[in-house]
Protein backbone atom coordinates (compact mmCIF):
# COMPACT_ATOMS: atom_id res chain seq x y z
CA UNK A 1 0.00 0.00 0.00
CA UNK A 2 1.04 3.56 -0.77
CA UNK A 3 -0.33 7.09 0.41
CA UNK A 4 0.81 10.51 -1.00
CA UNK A 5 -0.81 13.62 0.53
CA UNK A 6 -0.42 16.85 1.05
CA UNK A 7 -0.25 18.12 5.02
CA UNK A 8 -2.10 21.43 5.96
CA UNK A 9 1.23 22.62 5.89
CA UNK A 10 1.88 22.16 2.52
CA UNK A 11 4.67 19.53 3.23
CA UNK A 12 4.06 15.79 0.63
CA UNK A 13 3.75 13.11 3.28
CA UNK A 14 4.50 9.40 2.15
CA UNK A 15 3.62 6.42 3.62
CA UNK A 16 3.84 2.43 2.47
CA UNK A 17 5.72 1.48 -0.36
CA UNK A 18 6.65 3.58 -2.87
CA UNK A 19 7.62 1.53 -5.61
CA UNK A 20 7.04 1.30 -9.71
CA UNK A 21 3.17 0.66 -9.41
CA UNK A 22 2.47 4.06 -7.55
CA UNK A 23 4.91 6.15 -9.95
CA UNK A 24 1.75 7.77 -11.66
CA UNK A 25 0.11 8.92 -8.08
CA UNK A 26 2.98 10.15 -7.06
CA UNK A 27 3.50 11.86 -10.23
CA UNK A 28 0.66 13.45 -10.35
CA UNK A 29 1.42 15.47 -6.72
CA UNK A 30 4.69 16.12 -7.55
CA UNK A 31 4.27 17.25 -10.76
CA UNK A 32 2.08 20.10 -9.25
CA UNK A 33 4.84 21.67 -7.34
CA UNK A 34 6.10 25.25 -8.19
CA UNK A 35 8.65 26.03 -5.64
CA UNK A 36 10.38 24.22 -3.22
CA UNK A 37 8.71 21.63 -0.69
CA UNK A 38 9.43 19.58 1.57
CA UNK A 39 8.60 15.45 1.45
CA UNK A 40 8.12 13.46 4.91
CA UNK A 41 9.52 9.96 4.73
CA UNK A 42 8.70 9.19 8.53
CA UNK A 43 5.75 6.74 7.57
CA UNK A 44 7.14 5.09 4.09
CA UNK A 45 8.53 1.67 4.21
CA UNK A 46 10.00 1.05 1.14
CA UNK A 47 11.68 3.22 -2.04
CA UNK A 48 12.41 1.37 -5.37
CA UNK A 49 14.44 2.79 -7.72
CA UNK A 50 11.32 3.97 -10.15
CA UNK A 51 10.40 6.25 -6.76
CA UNK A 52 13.79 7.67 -6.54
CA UNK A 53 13.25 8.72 -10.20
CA UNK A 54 10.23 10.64 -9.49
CA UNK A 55 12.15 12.41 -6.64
CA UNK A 56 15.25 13.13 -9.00
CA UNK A 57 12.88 14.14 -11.80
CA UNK A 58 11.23 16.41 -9.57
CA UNK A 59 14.69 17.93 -8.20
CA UNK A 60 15.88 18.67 -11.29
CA UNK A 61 12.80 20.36 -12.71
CA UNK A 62 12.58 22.40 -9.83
CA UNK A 63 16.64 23.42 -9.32
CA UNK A 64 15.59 24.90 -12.87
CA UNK A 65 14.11 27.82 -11.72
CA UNK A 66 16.47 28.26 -8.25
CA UNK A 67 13.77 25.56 -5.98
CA UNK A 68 14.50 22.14 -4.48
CA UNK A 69 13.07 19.49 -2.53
CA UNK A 70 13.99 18.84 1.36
CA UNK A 71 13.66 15.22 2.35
CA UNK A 72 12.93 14.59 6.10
CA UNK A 73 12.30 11.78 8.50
CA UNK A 74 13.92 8.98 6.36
CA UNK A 75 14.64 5.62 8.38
CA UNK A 76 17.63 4.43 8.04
CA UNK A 77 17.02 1.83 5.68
CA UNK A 78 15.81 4.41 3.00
CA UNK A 79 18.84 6.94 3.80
CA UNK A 80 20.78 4.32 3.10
CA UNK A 81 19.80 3.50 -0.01
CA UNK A 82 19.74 7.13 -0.85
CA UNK A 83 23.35 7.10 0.04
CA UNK A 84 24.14 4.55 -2.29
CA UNK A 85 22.43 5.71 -4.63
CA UNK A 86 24.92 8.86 -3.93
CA UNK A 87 20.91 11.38 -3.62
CA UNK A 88 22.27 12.95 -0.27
CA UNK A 89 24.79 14.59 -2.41
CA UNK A 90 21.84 15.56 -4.36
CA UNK A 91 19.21 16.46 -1.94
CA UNK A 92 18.72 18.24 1.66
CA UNK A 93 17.92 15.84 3.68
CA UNK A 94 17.38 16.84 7.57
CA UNK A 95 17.06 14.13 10.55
């Protein structure tokens, strides 16, 4: 299962798993962003690699125009495998 909303504050929250069969929801929210945001891992289990694309996708468009994405609450499974993947040279990503 996979959730992507939008808080009252305006920060993306993600929950489940957030793999290559939810690519289109999540496309559609982050598509929608303007300016910079910020997207709370603290409830999402699981990242494949067609999520990280969205994410990257979505960084790039935005650094475009001077914006960027801030990535907070990961567990340490997923901040590992955006370390690998070498994103937290890429992104802001707080506690």
């Amino acid at each position: 299962m996979f959730d992507i909303r939008i808080s009252d504050n305006g920060e993306i929250l993600l929950s489940g798993r957030f793999d290559a069969s939810r690519v289109e929801t999540a496309k559609t929210v982050f598509d929608r962003l303007e300016c910079s945001g910020v997207v709370d891992f603290k409830d999402l289990e699981y990242i494949s690699s067609a999520g990280l694309s969205v994410l990257l996708a979505t960084q790039k468009r935005l650094s475009e125009s001077g914006n960027s994405l801030k990535l907070k609450n990961m567990s340490k499974h997923i901040r590992d495998v955006f370390r690998y993947a070498g994103f937290d040279m890429v992104f802001e990503i707080e506690g």
